[in-house]
C-alpha atoms as a PDB file:
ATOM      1  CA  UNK A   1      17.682  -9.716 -28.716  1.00  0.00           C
ATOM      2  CA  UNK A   2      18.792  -8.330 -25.449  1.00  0.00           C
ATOM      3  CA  UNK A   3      18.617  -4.789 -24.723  1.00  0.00           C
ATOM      4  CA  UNK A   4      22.001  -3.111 -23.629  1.00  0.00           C
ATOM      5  CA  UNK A   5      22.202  -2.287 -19.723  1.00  0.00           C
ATOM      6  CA  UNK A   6      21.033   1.020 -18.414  1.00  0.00           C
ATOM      7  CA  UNK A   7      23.325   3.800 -17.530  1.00  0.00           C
ATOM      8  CA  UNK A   8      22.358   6.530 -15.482  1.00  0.00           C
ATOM      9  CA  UNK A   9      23.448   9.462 -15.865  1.00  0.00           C
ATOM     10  CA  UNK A  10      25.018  12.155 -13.051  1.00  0.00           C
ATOM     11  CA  UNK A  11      22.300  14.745 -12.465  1.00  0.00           C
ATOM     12  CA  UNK A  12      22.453  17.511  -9.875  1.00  0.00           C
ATOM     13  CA  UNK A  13      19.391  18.879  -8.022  1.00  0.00           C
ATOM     14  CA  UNK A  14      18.629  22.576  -7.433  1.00  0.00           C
ATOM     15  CA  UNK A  15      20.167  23.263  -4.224  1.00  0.00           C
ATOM     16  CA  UNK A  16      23.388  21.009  -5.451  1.00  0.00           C
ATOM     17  CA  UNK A  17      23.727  23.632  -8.704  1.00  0.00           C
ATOM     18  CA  UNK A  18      22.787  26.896  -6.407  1.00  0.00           C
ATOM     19  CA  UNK A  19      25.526  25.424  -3.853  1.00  0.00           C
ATOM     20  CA  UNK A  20      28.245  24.898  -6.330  1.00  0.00           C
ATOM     21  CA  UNK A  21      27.530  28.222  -8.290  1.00  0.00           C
ATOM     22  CA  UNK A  22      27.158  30.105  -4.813  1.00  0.00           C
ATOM     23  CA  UNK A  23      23.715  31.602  -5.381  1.00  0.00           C
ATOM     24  CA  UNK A  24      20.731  31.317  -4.120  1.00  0.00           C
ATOM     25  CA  UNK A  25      18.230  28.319  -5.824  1.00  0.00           C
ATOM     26  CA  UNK A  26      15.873  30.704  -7.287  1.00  0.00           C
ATOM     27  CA  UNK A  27      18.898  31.371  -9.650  1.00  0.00           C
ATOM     28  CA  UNK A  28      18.931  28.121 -10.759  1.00  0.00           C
ATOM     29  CA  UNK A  29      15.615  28.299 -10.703  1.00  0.00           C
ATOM     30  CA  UNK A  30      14.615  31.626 -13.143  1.00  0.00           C
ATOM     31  CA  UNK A  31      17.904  30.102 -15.628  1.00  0.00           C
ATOM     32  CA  UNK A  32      15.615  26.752 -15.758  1.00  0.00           C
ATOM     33  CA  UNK A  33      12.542  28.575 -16.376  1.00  0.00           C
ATOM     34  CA  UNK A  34      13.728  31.372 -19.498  1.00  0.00           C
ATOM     35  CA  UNK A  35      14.912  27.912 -20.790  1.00  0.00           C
ATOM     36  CA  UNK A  36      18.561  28.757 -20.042  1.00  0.00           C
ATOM     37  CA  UNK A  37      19.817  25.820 -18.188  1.00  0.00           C
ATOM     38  CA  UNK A  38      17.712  22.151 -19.463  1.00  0.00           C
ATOM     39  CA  UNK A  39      15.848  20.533 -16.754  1.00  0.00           C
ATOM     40  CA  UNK A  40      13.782  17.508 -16.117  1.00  0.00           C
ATOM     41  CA  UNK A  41      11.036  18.002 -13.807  1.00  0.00           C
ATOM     42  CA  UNK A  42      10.819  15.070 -11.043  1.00  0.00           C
ATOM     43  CA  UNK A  43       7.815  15.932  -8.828  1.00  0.00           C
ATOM     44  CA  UNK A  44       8.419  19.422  -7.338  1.00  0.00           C
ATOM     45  CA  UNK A  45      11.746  18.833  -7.839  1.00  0.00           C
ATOM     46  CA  UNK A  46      13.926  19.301 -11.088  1.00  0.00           C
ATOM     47  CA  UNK A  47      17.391  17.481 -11.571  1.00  0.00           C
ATOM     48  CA  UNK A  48      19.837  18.553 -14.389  1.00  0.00           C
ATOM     49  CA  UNK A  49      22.216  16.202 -15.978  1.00  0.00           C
ATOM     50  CA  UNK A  50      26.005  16.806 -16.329  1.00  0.00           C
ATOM     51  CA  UNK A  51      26.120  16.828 -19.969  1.00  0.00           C
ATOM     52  CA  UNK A  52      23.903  19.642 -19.691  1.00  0.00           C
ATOM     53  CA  UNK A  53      25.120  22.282 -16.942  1.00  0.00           C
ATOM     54  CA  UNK A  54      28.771  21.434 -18.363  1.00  0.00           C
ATOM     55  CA  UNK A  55      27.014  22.694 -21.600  1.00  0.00           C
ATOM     56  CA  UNK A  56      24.879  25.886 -19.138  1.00  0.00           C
ATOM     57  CA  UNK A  57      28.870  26.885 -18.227  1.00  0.00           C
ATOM     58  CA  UNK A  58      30.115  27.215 -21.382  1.00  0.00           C
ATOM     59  CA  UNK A  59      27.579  28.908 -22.828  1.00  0.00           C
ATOM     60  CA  UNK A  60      28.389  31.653 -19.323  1.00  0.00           C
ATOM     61  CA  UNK A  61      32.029  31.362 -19.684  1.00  0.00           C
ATOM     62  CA  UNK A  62      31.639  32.571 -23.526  1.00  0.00           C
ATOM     63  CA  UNK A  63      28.656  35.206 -22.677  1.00  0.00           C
ATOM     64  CA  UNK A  64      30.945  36.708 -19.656  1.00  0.00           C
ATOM     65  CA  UNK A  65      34.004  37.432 -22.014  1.00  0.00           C
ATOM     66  CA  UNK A  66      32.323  38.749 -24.571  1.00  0.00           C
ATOM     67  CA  UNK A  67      30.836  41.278 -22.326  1.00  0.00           C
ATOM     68  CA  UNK A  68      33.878  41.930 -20.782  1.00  0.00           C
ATOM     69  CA  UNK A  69      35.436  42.431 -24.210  1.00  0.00           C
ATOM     70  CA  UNK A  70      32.528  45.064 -25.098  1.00  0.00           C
ATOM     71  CA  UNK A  71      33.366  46.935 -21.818  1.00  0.00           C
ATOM     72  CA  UNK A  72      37.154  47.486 -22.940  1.00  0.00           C
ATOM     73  CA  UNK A  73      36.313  48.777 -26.677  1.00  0.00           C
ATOM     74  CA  UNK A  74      33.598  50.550 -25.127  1.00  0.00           C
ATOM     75  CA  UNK A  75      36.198  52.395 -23.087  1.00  0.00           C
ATOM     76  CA  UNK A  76      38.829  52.523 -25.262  1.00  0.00           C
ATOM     77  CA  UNK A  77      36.383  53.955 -28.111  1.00  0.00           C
ATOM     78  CA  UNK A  78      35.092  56.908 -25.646  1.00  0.00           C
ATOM     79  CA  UNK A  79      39.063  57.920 -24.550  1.00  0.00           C
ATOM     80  CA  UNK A  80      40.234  57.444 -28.313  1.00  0.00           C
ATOM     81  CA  UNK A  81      42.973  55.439 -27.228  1.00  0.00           C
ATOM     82  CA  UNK A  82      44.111  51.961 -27.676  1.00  0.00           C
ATOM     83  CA  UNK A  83      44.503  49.154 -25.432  1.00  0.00           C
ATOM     84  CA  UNK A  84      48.546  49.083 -26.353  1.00  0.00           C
ATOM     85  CA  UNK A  85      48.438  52.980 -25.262  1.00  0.00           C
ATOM     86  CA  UNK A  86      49.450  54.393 -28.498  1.00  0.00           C
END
């Protein structure tokens, strides 16, 4: 029985992630280390598939709106209004 070909697949590097993001690579860094963001250690190196920071960015995308909707209850609950202004 043959064994089906192998297909790689993308991964980005440190510096590629910190360069896309705009911050600096001990970002990338500290999110791969609190187990944040997967990574597979090559060397000194790490690389991080696609699958994987696709996942990383959704989990942000979802973690930054929530927070931004706690900021507008929060204010609306402290000027005992409502966000329609009634």
């Amino acid at each position: 029985m043959s064994k089906p070909p192998f297909t790689a697949a993308r991964t980005y590097t440190v510096a590629q992630l910190a360069a896309y993001l705009q911050v600096c690579t001990k970002t990338i860094r500290r999110f791969i280390n609190r187990g944040i963001l997967p990574a597979h250690k090559l060397g000194r190196d790490y690389r991080i598939t696609e699958a994987d920071f696709q996942t990383f960015l959704a989990h942000a995308r979802r973690r930054y709106v929530l927070s931004i909707m706690s900021c507008i209850i929060l204010i609306f609950s402290q000027t005992g209004t409502t966000p329609s202004g009634q």
